[in-house]
C-alpha atoms as a PDB file:
ATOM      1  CA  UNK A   1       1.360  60.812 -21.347  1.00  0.00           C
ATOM      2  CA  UNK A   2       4.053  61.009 -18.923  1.00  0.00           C
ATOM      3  CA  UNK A   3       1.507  62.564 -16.336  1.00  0.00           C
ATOM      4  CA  UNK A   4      -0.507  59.842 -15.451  1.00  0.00           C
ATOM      5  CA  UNK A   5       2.264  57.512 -15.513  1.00  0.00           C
ATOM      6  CA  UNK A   6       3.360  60.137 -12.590  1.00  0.00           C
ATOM      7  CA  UNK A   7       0.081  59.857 -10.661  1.00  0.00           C
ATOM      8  CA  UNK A   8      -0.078  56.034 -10.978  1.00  0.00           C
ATOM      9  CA  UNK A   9       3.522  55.733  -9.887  1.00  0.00           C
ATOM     10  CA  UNK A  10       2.481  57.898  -6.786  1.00  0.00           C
ATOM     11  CA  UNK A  11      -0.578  56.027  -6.234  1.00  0.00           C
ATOM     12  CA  UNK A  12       1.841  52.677  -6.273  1.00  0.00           C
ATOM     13  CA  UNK A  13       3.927  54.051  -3.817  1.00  0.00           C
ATOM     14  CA  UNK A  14       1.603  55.225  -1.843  1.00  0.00           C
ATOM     15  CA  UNK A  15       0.150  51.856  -1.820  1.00  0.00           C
ATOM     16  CA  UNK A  16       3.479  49.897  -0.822  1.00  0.00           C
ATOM     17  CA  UNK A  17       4.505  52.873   1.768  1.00  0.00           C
ATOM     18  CA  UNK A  18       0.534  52.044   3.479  1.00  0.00           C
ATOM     19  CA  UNK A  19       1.666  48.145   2.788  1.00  0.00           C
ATOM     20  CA  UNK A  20       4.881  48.130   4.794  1.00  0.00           C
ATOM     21  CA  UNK A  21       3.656  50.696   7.639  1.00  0.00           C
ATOM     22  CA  UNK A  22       0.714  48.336   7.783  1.00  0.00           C
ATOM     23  CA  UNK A  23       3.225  45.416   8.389  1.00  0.00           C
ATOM     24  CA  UNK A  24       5.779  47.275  10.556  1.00  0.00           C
ATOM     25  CA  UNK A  25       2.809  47.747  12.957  1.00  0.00           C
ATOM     26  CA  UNK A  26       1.068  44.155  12.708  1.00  0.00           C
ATOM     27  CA  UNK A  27       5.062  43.185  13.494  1.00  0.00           C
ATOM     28  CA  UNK A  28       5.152  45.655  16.275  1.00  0.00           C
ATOM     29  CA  UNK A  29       2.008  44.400  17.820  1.00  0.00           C
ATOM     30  CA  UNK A  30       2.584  40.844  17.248  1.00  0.00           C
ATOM     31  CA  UNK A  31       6.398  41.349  19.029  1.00  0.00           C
ATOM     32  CA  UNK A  32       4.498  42.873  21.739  1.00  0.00           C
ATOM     33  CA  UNK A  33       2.106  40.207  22.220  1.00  0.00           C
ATOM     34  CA  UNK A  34       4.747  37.609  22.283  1.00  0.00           C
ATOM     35  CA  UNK A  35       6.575  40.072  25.026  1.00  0.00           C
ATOM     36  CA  UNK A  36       3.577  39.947  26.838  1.00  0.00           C
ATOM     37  CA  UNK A  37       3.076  35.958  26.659  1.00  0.00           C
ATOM     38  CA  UNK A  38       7.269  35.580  27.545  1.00  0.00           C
ATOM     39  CA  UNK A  39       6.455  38.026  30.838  1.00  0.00           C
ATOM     40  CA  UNK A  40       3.448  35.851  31.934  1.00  0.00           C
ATOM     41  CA  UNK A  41       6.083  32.536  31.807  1.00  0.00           C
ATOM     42  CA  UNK A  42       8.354  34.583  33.272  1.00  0.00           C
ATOM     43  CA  UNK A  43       6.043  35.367  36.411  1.00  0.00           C
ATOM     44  CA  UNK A  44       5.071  31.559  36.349  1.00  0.00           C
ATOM     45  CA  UNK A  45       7.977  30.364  36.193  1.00  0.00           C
ATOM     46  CA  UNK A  46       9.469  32.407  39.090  1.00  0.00           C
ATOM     47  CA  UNK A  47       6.349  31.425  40.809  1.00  0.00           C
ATOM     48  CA  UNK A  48       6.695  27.835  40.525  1.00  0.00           C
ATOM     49  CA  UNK A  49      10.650  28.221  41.698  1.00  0.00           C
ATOM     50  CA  UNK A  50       9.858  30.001  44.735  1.00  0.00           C
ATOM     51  CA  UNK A  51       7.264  27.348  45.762  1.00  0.00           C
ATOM     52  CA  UNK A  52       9.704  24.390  44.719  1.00  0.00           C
ATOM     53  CA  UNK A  53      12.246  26.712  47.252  1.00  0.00           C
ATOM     54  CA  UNK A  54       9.839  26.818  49.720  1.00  0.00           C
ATOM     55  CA  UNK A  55       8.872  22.899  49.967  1.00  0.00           C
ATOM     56  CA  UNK A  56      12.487  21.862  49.532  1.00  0.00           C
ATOM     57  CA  UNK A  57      13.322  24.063  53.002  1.00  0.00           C
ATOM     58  CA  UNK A  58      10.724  22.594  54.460  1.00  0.00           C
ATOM     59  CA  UNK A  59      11.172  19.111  53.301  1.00  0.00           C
ATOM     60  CA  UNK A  60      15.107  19.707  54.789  1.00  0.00           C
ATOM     61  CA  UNK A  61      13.340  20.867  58.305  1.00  0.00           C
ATOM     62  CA  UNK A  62      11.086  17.477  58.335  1.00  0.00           C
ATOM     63  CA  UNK A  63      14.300  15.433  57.556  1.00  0.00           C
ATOM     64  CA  UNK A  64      16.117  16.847  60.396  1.00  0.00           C
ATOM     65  CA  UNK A  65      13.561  16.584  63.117  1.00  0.00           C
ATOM     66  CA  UNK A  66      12.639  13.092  61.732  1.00  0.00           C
ATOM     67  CA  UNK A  67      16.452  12.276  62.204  1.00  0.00           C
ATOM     68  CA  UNK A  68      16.595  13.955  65.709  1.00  0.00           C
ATOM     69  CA  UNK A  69      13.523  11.456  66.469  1.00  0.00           C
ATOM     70  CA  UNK A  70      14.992   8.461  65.319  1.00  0.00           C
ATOM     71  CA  UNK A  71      18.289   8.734  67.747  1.00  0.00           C
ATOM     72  CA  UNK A  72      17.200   5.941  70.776  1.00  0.00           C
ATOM     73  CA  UNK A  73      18.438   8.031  73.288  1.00  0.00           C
ATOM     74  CA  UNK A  74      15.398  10.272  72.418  1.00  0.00           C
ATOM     75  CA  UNK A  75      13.051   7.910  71.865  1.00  0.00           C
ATOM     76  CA  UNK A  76      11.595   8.052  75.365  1.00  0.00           C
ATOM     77  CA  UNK A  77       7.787   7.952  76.210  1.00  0.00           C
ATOM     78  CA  UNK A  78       7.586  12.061  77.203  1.00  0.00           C
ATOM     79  CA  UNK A  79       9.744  12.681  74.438  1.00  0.00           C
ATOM     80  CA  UNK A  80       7.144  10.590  71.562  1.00  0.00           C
ATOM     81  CA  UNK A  81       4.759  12.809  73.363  1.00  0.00           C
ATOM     82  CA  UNK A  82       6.288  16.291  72.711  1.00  0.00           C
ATOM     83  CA  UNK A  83       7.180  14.889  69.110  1.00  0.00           C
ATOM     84  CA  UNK A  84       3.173  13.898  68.539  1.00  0.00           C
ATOM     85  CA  UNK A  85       2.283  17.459  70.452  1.00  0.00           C
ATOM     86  CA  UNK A  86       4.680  19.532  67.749  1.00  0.00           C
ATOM     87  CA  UNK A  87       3.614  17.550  64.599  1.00  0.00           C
ATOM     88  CA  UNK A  88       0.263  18.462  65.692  1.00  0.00           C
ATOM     89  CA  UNK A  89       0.876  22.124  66.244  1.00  0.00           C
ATOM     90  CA  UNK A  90       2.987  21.867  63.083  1.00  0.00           C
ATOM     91  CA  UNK A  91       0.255  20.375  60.460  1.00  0.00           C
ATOM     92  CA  UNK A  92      -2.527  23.109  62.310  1.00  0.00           C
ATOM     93  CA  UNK A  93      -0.528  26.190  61.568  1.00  0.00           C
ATOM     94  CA  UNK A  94       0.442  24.645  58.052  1.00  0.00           C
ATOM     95  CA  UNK A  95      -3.432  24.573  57.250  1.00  0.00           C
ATOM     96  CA  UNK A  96      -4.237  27.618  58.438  1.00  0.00           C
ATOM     97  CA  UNK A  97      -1.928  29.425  56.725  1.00  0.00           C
ATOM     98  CA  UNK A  98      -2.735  27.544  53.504  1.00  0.00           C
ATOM     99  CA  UNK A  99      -6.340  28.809  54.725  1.00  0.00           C
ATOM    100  CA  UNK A 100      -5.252  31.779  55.018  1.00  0.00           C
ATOM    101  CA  UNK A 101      -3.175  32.122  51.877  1.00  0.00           C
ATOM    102  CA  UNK A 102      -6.433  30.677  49.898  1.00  0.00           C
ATOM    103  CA  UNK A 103      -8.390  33.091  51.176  1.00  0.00           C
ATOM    104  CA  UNK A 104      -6.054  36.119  50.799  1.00  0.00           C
ATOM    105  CA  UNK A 105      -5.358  34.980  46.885  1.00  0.00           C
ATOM    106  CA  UNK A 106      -9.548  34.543  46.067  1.00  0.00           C
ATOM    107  CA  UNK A 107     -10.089  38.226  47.362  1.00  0.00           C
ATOM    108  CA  UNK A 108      -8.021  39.798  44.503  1.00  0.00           C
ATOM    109  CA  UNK A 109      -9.957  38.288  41.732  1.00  0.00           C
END
């Protein structure tokens, strides 16, 4: 009688060793899913800084040319001009670039 008891008992714990390597590796892959998702926020979230970086330096380089404009001893006809001429060149090489940068970031996909 003691014999079956044996193979049941084996049977049982094979059972609960199939149970918990069965969790350990649903645990495994759902740790390495939510590794995964935390890398991806990561990226974004660096992303996002760098581009908050970026505007911020240029926001600073606005503010001091608008401030160098604003003094009346430059506020002569020739120098309105130049101003109007740079803003100009300014805003064209921003959109290309952002052209550029557009185009450059639809090629990968």
């Amino acid at each position: 009688m003691q014999r079956p008891r044996n193979l049941s008992g084996d049977q049982r714990s094979d059972e609960v060793q199939t149970t918990v390597r069965g969790c350990s590796c649903e645990t495994s892959c759902q740790l390495n899913q939510e590794l995964e998702e935390t890398k991806e926020q990561l990226k974004r979230q660096k992303s996002l800084k760098e581009m908050f970086i970026n505007k911020e330096k240029e926001t600073r380089r606005e503010l001091e040319r608008l401030k160098k404009y604003t003094d009346p001893e430059t506020l002569s006809t020739a120098k309105i001009a130049n101003q109007v001429r740079d803003t100009t060149k300014r805003k064209k090489k921003k959109t290309l670039a952002s052209g550029l940068r557009g185009a450059a970031g639809g090629s990968h996909c």
